[in-house]
C-alpha atoms as a PDB file:
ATOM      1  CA  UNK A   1     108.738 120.144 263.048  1.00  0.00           C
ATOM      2  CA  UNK A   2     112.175 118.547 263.769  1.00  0.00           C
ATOM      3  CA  UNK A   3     112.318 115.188 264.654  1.00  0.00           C
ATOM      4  CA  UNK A   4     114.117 113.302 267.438  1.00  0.00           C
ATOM      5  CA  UNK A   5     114.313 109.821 268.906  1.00  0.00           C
ATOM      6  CA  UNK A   6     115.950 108.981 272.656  1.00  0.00           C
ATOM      7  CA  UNK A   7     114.922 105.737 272.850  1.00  0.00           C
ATOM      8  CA  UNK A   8     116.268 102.682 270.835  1.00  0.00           C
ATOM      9  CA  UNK A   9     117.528  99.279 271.302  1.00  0.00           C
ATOM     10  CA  UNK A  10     119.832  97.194 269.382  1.00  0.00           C
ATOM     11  CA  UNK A  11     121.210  93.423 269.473  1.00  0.00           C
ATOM     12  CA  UNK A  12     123.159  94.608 272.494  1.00  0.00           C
ATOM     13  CA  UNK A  13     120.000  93.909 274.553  1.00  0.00           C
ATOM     14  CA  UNK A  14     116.529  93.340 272.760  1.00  0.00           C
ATOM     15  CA  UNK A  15     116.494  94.957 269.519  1.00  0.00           C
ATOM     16  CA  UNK A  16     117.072  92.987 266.418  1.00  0.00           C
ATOM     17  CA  UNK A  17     119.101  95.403 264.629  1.00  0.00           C
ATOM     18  CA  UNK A  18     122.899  96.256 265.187  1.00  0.00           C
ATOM     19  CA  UNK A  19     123.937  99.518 265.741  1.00  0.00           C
ATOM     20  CA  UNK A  20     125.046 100.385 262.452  1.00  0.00           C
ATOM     21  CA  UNK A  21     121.512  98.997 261.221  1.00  0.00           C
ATOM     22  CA  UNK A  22     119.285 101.436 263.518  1.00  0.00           C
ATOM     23  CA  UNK A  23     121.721 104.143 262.580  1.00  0.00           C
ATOM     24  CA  UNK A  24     121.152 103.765 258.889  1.00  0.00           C
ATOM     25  CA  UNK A  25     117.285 103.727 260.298  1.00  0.00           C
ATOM     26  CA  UNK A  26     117.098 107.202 261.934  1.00  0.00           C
ATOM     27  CA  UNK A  27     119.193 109.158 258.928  1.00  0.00           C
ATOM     28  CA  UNK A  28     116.977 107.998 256.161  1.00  0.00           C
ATOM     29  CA  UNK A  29     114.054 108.865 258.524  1.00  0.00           C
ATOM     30  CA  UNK A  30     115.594 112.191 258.929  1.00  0.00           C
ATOM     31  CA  UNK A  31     116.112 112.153 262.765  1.00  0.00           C
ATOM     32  CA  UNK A  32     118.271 115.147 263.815  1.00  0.00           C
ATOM     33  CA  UNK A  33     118.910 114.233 267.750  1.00  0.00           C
ATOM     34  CA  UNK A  34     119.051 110.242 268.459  1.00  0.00           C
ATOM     35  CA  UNK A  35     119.982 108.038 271.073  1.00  0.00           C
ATOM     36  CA  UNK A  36     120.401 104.237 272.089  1.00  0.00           C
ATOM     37  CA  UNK A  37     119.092 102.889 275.145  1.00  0.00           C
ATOM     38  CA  UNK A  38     119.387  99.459 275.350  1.00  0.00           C
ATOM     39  CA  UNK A  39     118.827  97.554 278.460  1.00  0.00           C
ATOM     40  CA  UNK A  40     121.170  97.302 281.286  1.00  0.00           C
ATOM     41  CA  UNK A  41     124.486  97.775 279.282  1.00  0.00           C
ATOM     42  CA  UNK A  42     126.338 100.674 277.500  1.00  0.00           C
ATOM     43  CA  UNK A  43     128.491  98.666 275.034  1.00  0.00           C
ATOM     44  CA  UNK A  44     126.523  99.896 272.138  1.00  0.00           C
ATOM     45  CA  UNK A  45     127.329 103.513 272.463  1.00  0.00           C
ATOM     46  CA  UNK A  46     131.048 103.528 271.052  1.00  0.00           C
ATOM     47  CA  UNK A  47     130.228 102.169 268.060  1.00  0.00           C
ATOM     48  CA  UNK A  48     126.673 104.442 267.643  1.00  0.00           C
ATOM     49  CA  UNK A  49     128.589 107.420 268.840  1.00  0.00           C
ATOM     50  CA  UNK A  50     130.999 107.042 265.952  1.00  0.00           C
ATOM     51  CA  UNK A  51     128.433 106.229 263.193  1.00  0.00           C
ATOM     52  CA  UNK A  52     126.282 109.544 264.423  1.00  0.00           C
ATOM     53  CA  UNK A  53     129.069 111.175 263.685  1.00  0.00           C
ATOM     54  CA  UNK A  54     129.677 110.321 260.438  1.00  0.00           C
ATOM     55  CA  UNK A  55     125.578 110.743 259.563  1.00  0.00           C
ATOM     56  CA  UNK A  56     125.658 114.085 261.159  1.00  0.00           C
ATOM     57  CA  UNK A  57     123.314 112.992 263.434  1.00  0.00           C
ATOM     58  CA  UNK A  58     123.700 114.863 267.175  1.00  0.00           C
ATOM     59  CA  UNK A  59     123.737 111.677 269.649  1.00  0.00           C
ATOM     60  CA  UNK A  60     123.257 111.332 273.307  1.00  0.00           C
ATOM     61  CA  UNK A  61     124.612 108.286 274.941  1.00  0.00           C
ATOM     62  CA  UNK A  62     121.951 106.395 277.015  1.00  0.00           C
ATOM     63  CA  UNK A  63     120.718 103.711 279.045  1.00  0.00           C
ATOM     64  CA  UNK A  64     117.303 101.903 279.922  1.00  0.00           C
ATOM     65  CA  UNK A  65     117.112 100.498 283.517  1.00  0.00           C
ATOM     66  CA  UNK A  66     115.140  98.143 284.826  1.00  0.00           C
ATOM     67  CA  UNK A  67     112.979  98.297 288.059  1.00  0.00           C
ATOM     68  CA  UNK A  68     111.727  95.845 290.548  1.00  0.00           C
ATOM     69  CA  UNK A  69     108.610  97.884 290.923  1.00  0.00           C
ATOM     70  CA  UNK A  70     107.154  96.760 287.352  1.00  0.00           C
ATOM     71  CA  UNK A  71     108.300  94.595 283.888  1.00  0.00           C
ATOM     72  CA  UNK A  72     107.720  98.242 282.386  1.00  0.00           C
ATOM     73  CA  UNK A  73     108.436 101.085 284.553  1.00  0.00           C
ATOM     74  CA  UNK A  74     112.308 101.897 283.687  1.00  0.00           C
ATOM     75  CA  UNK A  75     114.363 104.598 283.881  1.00  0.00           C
ATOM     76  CA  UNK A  76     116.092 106.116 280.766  1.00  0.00           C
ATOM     77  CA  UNK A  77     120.044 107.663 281.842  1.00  0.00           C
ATOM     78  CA  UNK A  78     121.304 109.864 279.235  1.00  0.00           C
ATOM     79  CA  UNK A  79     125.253 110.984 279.447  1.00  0.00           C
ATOM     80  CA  UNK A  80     126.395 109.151 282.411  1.00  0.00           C
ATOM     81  CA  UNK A  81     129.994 108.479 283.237  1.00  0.00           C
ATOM     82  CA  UNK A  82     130.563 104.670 281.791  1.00  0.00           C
ATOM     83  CA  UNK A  83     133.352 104.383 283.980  1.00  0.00           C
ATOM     84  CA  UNK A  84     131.289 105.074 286.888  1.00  0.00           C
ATOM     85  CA  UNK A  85     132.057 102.087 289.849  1.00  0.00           C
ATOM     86  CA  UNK A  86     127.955 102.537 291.578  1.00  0.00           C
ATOM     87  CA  UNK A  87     126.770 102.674 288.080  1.00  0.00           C
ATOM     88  CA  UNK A  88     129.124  99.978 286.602  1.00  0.00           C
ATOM     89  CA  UNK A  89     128.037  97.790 288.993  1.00  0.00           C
ATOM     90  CA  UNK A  90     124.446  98.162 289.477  1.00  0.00           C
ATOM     91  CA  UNK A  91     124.314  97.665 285.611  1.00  0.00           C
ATOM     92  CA  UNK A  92     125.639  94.381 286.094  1.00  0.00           C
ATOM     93  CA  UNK A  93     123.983  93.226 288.761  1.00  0.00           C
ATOM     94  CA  UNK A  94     120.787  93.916 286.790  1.00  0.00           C
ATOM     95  CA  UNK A  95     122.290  91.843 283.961  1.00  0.00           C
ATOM     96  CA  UNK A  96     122.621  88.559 286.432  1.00  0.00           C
ATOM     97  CA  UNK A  97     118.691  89.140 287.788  1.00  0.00           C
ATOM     98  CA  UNK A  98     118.141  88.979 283.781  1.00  0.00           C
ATOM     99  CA  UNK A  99     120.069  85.664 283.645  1.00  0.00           C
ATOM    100  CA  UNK A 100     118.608  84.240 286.725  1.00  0.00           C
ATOM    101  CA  UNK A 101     115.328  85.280 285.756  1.00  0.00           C
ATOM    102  CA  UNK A 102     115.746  83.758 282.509  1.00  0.00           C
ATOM    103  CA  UNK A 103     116.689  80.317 283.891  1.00  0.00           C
ATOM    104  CA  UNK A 104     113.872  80.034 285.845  1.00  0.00           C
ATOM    105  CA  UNK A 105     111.302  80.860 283.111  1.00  0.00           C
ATOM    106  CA  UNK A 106     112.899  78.559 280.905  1.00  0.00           C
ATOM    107  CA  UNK A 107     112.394  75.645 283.892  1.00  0.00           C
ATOM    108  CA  UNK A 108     108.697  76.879 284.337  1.00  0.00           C
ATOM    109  CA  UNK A 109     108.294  76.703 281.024  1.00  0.00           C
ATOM    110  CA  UNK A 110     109.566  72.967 280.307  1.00  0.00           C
ATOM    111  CA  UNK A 111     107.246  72.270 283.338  1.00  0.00           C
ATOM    112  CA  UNK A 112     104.310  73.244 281.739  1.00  0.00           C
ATOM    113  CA  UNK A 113     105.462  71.252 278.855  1.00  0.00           C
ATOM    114  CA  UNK A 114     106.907  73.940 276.779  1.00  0.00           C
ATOM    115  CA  UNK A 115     110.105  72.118 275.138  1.00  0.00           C
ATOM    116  CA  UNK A 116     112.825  75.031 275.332  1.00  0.00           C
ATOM    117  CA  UNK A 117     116.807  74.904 276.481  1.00  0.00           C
ATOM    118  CA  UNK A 118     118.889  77.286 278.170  1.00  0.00           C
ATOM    119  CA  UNK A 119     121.130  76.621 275.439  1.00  0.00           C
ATOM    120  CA  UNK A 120     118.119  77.472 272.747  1.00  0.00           C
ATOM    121  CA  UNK A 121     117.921  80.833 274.830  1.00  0.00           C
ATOM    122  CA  UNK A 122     121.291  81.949 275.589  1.00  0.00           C
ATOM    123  CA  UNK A 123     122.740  81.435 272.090  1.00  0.00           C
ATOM    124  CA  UNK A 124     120.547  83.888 270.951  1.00  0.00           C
ATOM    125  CA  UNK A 125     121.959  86.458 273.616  1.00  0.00           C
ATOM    126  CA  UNK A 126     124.730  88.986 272.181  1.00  0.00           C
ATOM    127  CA  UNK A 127     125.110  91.331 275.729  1.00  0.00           C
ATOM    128  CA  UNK A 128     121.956  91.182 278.482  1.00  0.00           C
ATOM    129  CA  UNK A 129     119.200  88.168 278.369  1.00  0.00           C
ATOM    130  CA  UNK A 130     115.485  89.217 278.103  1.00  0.00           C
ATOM    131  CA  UNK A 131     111.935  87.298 277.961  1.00  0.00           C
ATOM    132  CA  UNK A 132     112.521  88.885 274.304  1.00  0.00           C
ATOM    133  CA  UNK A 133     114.876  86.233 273.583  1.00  0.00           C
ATOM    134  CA  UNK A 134     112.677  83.287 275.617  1.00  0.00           C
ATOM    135  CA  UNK A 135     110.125  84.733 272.896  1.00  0.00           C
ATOM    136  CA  UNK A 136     112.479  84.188 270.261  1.00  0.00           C
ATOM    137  CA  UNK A 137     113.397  80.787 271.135  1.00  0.00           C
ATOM    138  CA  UNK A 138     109.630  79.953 271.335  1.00  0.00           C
ATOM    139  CA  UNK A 139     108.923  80.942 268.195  1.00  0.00           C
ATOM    140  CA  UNK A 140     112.070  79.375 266.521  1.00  0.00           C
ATOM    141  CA  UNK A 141     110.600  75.754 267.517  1.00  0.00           C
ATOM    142  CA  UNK A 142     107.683  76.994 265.703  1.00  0.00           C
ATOM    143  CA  UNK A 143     105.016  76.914 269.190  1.00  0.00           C
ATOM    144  CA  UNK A 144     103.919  80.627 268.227  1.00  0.00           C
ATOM    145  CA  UNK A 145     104.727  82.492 264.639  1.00  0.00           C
ATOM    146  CA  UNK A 146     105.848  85.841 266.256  1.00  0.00           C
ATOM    147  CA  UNK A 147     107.813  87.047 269.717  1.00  0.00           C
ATOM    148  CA  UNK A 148     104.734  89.232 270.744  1.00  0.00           C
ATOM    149  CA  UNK A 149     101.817  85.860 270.566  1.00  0.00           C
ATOM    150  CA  UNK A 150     104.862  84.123 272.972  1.00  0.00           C
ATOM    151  CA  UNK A 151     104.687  86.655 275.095  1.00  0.00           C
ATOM    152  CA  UNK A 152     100.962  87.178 275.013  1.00  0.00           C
ATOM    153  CA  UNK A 153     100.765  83.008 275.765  1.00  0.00           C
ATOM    154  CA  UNK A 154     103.556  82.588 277.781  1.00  0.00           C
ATOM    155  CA  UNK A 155     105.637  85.467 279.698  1.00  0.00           C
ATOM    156  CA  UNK A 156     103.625  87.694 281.060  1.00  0.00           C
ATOM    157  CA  UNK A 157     101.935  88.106 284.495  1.00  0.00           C
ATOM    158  CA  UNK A 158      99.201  85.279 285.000  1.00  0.00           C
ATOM    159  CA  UNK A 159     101.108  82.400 282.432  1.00  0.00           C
ATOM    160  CA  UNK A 160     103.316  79.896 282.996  1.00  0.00           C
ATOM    161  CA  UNK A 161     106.675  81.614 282.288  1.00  0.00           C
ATOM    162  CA  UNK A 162     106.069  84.570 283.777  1.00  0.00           C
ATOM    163  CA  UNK A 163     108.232  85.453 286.838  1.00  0.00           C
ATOM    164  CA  UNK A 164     108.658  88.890 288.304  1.00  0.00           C
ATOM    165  CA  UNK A 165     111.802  90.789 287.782  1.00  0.00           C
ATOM    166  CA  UNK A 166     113.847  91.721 290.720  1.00  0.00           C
ATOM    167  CA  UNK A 167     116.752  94.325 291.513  1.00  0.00           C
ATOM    168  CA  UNK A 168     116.109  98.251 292.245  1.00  0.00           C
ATOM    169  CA  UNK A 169     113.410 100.659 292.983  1.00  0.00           C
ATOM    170  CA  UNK A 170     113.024 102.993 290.766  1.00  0.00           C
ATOM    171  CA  UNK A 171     113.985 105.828 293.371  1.00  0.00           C
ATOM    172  CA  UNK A 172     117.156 104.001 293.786  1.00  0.00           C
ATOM    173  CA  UNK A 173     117.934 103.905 289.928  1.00  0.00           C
ATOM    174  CA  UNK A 174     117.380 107.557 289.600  1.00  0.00           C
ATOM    175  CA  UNK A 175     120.243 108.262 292.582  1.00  0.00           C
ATOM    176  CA  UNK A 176     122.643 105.433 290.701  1.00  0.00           C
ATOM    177  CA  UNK A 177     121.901 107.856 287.244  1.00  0.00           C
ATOM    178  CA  UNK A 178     122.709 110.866 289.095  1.00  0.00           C
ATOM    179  CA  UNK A 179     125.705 109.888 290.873  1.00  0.00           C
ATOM    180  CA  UNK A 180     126.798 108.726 287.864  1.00  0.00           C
ATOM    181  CA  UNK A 181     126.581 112.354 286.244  1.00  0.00           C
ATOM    182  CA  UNK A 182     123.632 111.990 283.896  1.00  0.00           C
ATOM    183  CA  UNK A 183     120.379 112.943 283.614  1.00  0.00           C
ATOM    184  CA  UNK A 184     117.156 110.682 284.547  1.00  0.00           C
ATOM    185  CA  UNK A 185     114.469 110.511 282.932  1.00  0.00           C
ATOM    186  CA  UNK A 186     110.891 107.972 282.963  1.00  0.00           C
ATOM    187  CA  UNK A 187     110.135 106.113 280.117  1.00  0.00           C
ATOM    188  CA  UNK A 188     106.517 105.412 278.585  1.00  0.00           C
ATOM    189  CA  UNK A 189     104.336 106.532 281.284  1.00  0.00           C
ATOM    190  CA  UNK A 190     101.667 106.200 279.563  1.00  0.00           C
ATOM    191  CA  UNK A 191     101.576 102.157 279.834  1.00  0.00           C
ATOM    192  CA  UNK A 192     102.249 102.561 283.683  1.00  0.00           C
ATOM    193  CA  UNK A 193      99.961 105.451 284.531  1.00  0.00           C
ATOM    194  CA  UNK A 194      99.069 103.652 288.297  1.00  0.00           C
ATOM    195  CA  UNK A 195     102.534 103.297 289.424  1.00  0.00           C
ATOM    196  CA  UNK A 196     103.165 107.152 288.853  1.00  0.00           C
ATOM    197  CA  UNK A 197     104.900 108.574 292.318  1.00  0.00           C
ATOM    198  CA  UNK A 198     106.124 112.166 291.267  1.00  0.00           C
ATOM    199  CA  UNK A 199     106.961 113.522 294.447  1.00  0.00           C
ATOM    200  CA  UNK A 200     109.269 110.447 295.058  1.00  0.00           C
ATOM    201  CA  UNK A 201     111.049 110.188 292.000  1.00  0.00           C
ATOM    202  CA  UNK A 202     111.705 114.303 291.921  1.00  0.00           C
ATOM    203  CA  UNK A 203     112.428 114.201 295.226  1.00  0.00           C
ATOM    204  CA  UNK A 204     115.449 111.345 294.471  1.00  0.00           C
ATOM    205  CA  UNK A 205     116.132 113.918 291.061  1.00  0.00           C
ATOM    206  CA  UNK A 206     114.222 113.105 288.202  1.00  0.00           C
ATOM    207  CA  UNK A 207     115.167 115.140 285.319  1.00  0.00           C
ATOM    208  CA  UNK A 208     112.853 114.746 283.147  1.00  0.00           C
ATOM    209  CA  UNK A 209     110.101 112.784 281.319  1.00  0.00           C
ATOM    210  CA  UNK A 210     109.418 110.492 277.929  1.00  0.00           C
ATOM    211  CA  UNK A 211     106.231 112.604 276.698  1.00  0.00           C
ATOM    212  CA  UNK A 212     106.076 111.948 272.838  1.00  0.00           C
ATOM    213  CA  UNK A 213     105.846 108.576 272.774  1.00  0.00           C
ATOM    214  CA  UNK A 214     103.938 105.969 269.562  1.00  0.00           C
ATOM    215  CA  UNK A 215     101.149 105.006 272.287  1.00  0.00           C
ATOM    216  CA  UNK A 216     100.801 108.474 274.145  1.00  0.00           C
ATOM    217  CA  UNK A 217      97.712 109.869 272.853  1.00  0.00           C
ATOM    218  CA  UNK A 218      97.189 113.402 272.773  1.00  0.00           C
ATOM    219  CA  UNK A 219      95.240 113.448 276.188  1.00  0.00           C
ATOM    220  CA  UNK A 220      98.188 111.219 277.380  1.00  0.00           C
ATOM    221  CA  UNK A 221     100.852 114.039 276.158  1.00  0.00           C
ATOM    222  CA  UNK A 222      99.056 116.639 277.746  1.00  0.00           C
ATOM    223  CA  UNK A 223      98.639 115.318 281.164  1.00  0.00           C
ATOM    224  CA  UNK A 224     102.031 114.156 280.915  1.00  0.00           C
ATOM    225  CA  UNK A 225     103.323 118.351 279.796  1.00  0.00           C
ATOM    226  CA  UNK A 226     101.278 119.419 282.680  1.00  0.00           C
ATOM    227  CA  UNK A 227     103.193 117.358 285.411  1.00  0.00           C
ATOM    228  CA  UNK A 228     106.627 118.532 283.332  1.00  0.00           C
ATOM    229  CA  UNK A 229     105.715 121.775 283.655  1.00  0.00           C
ATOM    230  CA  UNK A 230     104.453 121.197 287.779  1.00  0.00           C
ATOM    231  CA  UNK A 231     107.700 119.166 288.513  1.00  0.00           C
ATOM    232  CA  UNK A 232     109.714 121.350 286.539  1.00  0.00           C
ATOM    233  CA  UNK A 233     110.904 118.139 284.587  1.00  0.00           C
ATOM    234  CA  UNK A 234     112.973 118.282 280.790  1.00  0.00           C
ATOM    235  CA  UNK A 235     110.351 116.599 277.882  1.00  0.00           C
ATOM    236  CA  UNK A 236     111.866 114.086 275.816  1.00  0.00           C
ATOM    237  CA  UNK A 237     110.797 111.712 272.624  1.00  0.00           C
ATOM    238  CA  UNK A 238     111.234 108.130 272.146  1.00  0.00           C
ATOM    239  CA  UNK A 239     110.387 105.650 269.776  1.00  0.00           C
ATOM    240  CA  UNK A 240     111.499 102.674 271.741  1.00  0.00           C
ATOM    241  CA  UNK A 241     112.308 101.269 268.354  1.00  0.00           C
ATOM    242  CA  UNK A 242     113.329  97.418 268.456  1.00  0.00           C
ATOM    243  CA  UNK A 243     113.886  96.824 264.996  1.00  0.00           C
ATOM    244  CA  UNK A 244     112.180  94.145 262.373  1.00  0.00           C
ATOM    245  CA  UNK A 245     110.375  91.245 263.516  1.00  0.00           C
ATOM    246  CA  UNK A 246     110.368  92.545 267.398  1.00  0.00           C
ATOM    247  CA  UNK A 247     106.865  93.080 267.573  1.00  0.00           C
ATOM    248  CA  UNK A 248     107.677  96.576 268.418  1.00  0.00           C
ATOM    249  CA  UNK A 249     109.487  97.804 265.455  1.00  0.00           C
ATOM    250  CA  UNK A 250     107.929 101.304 265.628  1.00  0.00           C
ATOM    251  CA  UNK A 251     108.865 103.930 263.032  1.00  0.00           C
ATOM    252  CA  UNK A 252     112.255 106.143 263.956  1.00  0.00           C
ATOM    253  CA  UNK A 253     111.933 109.865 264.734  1.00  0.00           C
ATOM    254  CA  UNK A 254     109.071 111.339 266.379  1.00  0.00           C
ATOM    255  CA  UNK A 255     108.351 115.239 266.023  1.00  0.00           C
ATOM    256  CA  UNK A 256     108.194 117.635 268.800  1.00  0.00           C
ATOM    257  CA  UNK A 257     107.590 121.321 268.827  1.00  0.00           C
ATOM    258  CA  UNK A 258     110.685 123.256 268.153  1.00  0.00           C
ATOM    259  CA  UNK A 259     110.906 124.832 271.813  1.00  0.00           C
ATOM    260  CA  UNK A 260     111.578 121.012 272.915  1.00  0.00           C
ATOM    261  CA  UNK A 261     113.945 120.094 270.091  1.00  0.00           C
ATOM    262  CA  UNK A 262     115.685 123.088 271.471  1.00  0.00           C
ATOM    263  CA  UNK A 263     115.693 122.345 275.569  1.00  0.00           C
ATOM    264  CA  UNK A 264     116.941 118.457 274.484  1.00  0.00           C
ATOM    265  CA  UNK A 265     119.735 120.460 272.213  1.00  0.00           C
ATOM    266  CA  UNK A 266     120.510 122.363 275.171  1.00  0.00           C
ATOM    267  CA  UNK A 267     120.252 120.152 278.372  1.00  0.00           C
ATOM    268  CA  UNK A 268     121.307 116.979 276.488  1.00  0.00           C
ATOM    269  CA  UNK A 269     123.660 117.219 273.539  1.00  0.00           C
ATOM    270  CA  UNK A 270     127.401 117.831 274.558  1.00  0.00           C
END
């Protein structure tokens, strides 16, 4: 079956590889169709869109978007206008919640007796600030041996550095997407099954939805077709690939059935 990937990071946001690196990735695992995603900013896509090109890899500039609704119901945007003012600027408002939010988990952390520094943080941060790189910093000092157990002790909902993210609804991402000319699509439904609100986000113009997926089991995928095929919605595949040492450095490339390589050729690759 051919294999595709829409969903990557990089160093731009919270991947640990550059561009170039996850490039490399996806050819050697044979990926025909790829794209990066990486939170909240589109500098990454020059560069990836020129190194595709030289793999002979078919690429689809994206995005990931954040939501105020939940830490992990986001919005992927494939092919929008960059130069887009609403889009431009929505992007980096999200980018200054990220900082803001940072700053105050960092200061809930040293409350609770957790010795980290804005400075041990934002050093590590190339383009958008995450809880990835709080994680990072934590384990640097050596309090936890990996970014996921920092996250698992310390940033998520119920411990001490957790605080909620704020900025848009995820209706109101899906109208920035489409103004901007692109295509919206939901990412990793499966890990947010109670938030689901279909007739909303069609009725703001949902394209489509992330079906193959590493933690989408088959009972998963076929719920998830049967809404597609209800909603009238594009499938896609994504790896969310962070790269090494992320605690989510899932393999590249996932394969779908030819008919959907063929509708993300068609509706997707320009």
């Amino acid at each position: 079956m051919p294999i595709v990937d829409l969903h990557a990071h990089t160093t731009f946001s919270d991947g640990t590889s550059s561009p170039s690196e996850v490039v490399h990735a996806y050819l050697m695992a044979g990926v025909q169709i790829m794209s990066i995603t990486d939170h909240d900013t589109l500098e990454a896509l020059p560069q990836a869109k020129e190194l595709t090109k030289k793999a002979g890899i078919l690429f689809v500039p994206g995005v990931e978007i954040s939501s105020c609704e939940h830490d992990h119901l986001h919005i992927l945007g494939y092919n929008i206008d960059p130069q887009n003012k609403l889009l431009k600027e929505a992007l980096a408002q999200n980018r200054e919640n990220r900082n803001i939010r940072a700053k105050k988990i960092i200061k809930q952390l040293q409350e609770a007796g957790i010795n980290i520094t804005e400075e041990e943080v934002f050093k590590l941060v190339r383009n958008v600030a995450s809880r990835a790189h709080i994680a990072d910093a934590i384990r640097n000092k050596k309090i936890t041996s990996s970014r996921q157990e920092a996250f698992r002790k310390f940033l998520i909902p119920g411990k001490p550095g957790y605080v909620p993210n704020e900025g848009l609804k995820v209706c109101e991402v899906i109208s920035i997407i489409k103004q901007a000319g692109g295509k919206a699509f939901m990412a990793h439904l499966g890990i947010v099954q109670e938030y689901w609100n279909f007739p909303a986000w069609v009725n703001s113009g949902l394209d489509g939805i992330e079906v193959y997926y590493p933690s989408h089991k088959q009972a998963m995928r076929e719920e998830l077709l049967k809404l597609a095929k209800k909603y009238n919605l594009l499938i896609s595949a994504g790896s969310d690939h962070h790269g090494k040492k992320s605690g989510r450095d899932n393999a590249p490339g996932l394969q779908v059935p030819q008919e959907v390589f063929d509708s993300i050729k068609q509706n997707l690759c320009k």
